[in-house]
Protein backbone atom coordinates (compact mmCIF):
# COMPACT_ATOMS: atom_id res chain seq x y z
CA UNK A 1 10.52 -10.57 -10.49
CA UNK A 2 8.52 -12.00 -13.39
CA UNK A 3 6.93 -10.15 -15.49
CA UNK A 4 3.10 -11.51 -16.51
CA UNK A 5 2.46 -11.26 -20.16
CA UNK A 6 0.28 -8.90 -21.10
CA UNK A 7 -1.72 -10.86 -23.26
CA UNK A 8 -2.51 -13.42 -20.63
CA UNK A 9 -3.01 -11.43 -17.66
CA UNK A 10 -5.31 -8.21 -17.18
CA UNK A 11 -3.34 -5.22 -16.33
CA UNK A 12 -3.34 -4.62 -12.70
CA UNK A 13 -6.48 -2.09 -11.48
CA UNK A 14 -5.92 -0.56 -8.22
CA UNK A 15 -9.23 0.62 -6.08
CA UNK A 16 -7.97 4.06 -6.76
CA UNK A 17 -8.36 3.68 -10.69
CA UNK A 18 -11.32 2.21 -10.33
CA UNK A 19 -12.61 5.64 -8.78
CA UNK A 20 -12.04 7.26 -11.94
CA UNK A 21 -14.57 4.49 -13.86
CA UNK A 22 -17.76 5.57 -14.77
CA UNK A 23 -20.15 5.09 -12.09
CA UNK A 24 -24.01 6.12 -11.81
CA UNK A 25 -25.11 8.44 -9.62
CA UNK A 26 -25.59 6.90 -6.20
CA UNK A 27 -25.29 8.18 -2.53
CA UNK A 28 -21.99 7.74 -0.82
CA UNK A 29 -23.20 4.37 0.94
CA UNK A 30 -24.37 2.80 -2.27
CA UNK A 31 -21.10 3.72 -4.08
CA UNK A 32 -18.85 2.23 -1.47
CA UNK A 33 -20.67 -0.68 -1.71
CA UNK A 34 -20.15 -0.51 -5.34
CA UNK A 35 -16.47 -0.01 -5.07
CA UNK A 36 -16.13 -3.08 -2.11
CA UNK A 37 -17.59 -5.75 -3.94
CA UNK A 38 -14.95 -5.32 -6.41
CA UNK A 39 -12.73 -5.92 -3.68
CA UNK A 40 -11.63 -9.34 -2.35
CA UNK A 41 -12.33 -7.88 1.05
CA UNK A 42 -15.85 -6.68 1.29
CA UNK A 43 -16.77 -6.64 4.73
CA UNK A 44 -13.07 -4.88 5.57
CA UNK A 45 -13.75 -2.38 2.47
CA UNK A 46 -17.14 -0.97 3.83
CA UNK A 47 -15.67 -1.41 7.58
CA UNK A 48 -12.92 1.14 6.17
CA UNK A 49 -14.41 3.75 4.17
CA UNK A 50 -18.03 4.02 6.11
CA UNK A 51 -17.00 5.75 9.25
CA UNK A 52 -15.15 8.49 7.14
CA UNK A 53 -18.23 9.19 4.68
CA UNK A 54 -16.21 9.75 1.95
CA UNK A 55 -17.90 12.29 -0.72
CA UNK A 56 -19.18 10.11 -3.63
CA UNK A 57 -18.89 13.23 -5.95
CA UNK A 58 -15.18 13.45 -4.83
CA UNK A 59 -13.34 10.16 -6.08
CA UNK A 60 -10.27 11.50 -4.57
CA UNK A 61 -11.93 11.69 -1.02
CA UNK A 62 -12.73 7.85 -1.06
CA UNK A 63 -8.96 7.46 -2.80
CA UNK A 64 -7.47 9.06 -0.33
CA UNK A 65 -9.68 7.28 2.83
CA UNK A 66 -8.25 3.89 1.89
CA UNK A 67 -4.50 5.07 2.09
CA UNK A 68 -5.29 6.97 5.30
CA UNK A 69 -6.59 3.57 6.41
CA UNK A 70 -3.45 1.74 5.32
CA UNK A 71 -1.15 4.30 6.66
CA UNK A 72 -2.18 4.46 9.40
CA UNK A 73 -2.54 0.58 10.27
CA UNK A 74 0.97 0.63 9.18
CA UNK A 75 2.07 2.86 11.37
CA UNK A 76 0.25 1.68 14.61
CA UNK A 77 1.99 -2.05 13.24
CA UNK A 78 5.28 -0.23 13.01
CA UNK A 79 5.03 1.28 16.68
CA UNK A 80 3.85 -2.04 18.10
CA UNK A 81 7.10 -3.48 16.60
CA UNK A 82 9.09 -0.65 17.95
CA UNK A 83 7.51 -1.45 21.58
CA UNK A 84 8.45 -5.61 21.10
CA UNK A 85 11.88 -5.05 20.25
CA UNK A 86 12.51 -3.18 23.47
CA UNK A 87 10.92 -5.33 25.66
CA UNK A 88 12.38 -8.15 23.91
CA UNK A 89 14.53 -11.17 25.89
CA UNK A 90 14.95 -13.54 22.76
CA UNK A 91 17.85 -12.56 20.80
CA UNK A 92 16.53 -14.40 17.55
CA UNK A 93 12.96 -12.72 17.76
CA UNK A 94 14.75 -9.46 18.06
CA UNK A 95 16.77 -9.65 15.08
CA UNK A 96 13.09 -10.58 13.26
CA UNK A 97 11.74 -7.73 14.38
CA UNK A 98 14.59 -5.41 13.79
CA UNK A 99 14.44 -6.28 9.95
CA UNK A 100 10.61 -6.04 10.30
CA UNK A 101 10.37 -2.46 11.54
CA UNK A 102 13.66 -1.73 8.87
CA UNK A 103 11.00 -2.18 5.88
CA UNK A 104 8.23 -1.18 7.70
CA UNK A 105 10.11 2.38 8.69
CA UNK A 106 10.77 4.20 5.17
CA UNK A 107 7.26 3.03 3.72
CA UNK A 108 5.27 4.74 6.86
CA UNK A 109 7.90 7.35 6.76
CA UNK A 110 7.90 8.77 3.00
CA UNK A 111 6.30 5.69 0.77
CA UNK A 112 2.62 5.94 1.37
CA UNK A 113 3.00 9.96 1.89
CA UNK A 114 4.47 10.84 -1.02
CA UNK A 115 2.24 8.39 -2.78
CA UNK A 116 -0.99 10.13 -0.86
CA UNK A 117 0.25 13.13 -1.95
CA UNK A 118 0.44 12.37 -5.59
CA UNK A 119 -2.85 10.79 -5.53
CA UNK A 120 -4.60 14.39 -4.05
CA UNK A 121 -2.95 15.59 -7.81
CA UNK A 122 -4.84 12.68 -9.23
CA UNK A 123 -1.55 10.54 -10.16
CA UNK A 124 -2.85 7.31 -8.70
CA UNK A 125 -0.44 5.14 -10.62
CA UNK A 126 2.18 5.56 -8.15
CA UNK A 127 -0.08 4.97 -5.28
CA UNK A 128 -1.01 1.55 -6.43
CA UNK A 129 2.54 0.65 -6.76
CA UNK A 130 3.75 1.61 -3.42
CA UNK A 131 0.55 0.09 -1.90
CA UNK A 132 1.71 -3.19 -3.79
CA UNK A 133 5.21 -2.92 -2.53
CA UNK A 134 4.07 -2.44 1.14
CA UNK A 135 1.94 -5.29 0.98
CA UNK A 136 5.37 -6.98 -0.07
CA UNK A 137 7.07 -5.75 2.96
CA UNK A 138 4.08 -7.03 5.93
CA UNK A 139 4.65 -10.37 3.52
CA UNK A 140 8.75 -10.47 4.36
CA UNK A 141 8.03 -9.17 7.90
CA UNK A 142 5.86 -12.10 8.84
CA UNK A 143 8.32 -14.53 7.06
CA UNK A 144 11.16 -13.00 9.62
CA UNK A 145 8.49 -13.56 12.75
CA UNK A 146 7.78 -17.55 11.35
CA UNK A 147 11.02 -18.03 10.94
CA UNK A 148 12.58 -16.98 14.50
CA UNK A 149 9.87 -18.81 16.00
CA UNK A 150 9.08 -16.88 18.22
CA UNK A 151 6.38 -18.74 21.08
CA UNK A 152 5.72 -15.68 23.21
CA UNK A 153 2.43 -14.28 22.59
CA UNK A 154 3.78 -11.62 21.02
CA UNK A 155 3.51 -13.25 17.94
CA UNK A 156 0.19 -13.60 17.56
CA UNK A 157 -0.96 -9.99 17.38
CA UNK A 158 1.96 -8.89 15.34
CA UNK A 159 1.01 -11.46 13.44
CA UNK A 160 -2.81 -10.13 13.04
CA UNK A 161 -1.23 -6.92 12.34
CA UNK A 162 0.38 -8.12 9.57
CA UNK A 163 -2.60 -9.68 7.96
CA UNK A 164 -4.64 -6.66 8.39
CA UNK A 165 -2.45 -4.36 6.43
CA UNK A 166 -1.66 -6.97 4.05
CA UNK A 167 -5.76 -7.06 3.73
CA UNK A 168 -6.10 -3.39 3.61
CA UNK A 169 -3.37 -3.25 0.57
CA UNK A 170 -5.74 -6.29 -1.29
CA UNK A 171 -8.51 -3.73 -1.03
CA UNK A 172 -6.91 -0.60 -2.65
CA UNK A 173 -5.51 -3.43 -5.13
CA UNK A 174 -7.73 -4.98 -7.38
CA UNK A 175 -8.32 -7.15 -10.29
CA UNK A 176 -10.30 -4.98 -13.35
CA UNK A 177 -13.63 -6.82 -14.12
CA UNK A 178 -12.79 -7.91 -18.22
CA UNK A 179 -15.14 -4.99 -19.58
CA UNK A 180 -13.28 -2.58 -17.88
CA UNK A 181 -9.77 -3.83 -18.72
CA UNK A 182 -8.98 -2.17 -21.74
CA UNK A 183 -10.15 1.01 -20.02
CA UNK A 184 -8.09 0.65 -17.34
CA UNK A 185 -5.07 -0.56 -19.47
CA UNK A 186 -5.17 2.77 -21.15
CA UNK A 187 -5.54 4.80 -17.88
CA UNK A 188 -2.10 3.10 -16.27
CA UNK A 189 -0.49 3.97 -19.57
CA UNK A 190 -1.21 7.16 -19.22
CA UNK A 191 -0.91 7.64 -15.51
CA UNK A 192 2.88 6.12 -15.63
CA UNK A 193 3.79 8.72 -18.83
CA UNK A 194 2.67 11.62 -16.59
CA UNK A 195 5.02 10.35 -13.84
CA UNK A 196 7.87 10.39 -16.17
CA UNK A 197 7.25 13.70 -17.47
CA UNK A 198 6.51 15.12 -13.88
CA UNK A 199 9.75 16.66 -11.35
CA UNK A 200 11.71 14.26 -9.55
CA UNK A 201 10.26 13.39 -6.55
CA UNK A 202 12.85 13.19 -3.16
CA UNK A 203 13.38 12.05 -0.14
CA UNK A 204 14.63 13.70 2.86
CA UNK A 205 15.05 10.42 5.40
CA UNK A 206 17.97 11.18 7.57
CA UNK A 207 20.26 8.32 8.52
CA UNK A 208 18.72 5.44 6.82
CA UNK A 209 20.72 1.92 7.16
CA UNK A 210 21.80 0.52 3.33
CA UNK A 211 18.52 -2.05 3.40
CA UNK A 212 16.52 0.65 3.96
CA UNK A 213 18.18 2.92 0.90
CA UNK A 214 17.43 -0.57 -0.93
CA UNK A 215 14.18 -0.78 -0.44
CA UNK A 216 13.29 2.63 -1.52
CA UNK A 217 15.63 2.46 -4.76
CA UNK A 218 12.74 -0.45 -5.09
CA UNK A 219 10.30 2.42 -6.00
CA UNK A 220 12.67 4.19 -8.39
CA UNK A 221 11.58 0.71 -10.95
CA UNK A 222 8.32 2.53 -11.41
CA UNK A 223 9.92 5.34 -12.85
CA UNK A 224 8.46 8.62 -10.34
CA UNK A 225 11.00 8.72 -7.33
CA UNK A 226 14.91 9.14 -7.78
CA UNK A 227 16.60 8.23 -4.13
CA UNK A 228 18.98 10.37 -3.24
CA UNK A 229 20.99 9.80 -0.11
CA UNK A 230 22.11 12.48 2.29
């Protein structure tokens, strides 16, 4: 993957950093719709956090409504792919979805908890990375669905399913505004140097196929979770 210069290109801000910004005081309602309109998806931001009425003295709360929100759209997509592939008749769409629910599996599975679970510590460094990788996998998924080509209608809501998560991963991961990028520049540097200093994280997953065991070495690149296979 290439890496963008860092002279060129802000550093990456994730809605989670962002939370740690200075804000003024506001109600919960006014700071979420603070927080979405730094998002590319507004109406899907405030349609996400709103119902849970995140604390807006709690940064984490809000942090940690987003993920929920991803995880578990990911996991209802993951169980809806589970449910196609056994009703399946097209040997070509079932090999698509088989890889889809392979990379969708260890990111429901230990990804996005272990990230949550970091983030409750206030280590959201590692949360925007695994929300950027799973946003990588719906990507790979709906390349596998195109390119069966599949024509049942299927498809179509798999393929909805995909965009939504993908969506819900823009949201948590944004673009810092330029006033706030040397800010946030200094906050990822210090969020990944915590992560290195921090115990090895694991994961206990069972019999995972080799891509799978791939895919999570993936994370070990940012430097927080060693895989170690059973």
């Amino acid at each position: 993957m290439k890496k963008s210069s860092a002279v060129t290109s802000p550093p990456s801000l994730s809605l989670f950093l962002l939370l740690l910004l200075p804000f003024p005081a506001q109600s919960s309602d006014n700071l979420i719709d603070t927080i979405c309109k730094a998002t590319p998806f507004f109406d899907l931001c405030e349609a996400s956090l709103r119902p849970l009425s995140p604390s807006p003295s709690d940064p984490k709360s809000i942090a940690s409504a987003i993920a929920n929100v991803v995880l578990s759209n990911m996991t209802d997509t993951l169980g809806y792919i589970q449910s196609l592939i056994r009703h399946s008749h097209d040997p070509a769409a079932e090999r698509a979805l088989a890889q889809c629910a392979e990379v969708y599996r260890p990111v429901v599975r230990f990804n996005i908890p272990q990230a949550t679970e970091a983030m409750r510590r206030g280590e959201f460094g590692f949360a925007t990375y695994v929300l950027g990788d799973a946003e990588k996998q719906t990507d790979s998924c709906q390349k596998w669905i195109d390119s069966a080509g599949a024509d049942d209608e299927s498809s179509v809501p798999l393929t909805a399913r995909n965009k939504l998560v993908k969506n819900l991963c823009d949201v948590a991961i944004i673009k810092p505004s330029h006033s706030n990028q040397a800010q946030a520049h200094m906050m990822i540097k210090s969020e990944s140097a915590t992560h290195n200093r921090q115990k090895t994280l694991t994961v206990n997953r069972g019999n995972v196929e080799d891509k799978t065991a791939h895919h999570l070495r993936l994370v070990n690149r940012f430097g927080v979770l060693q895989d170690q296979i059973e």
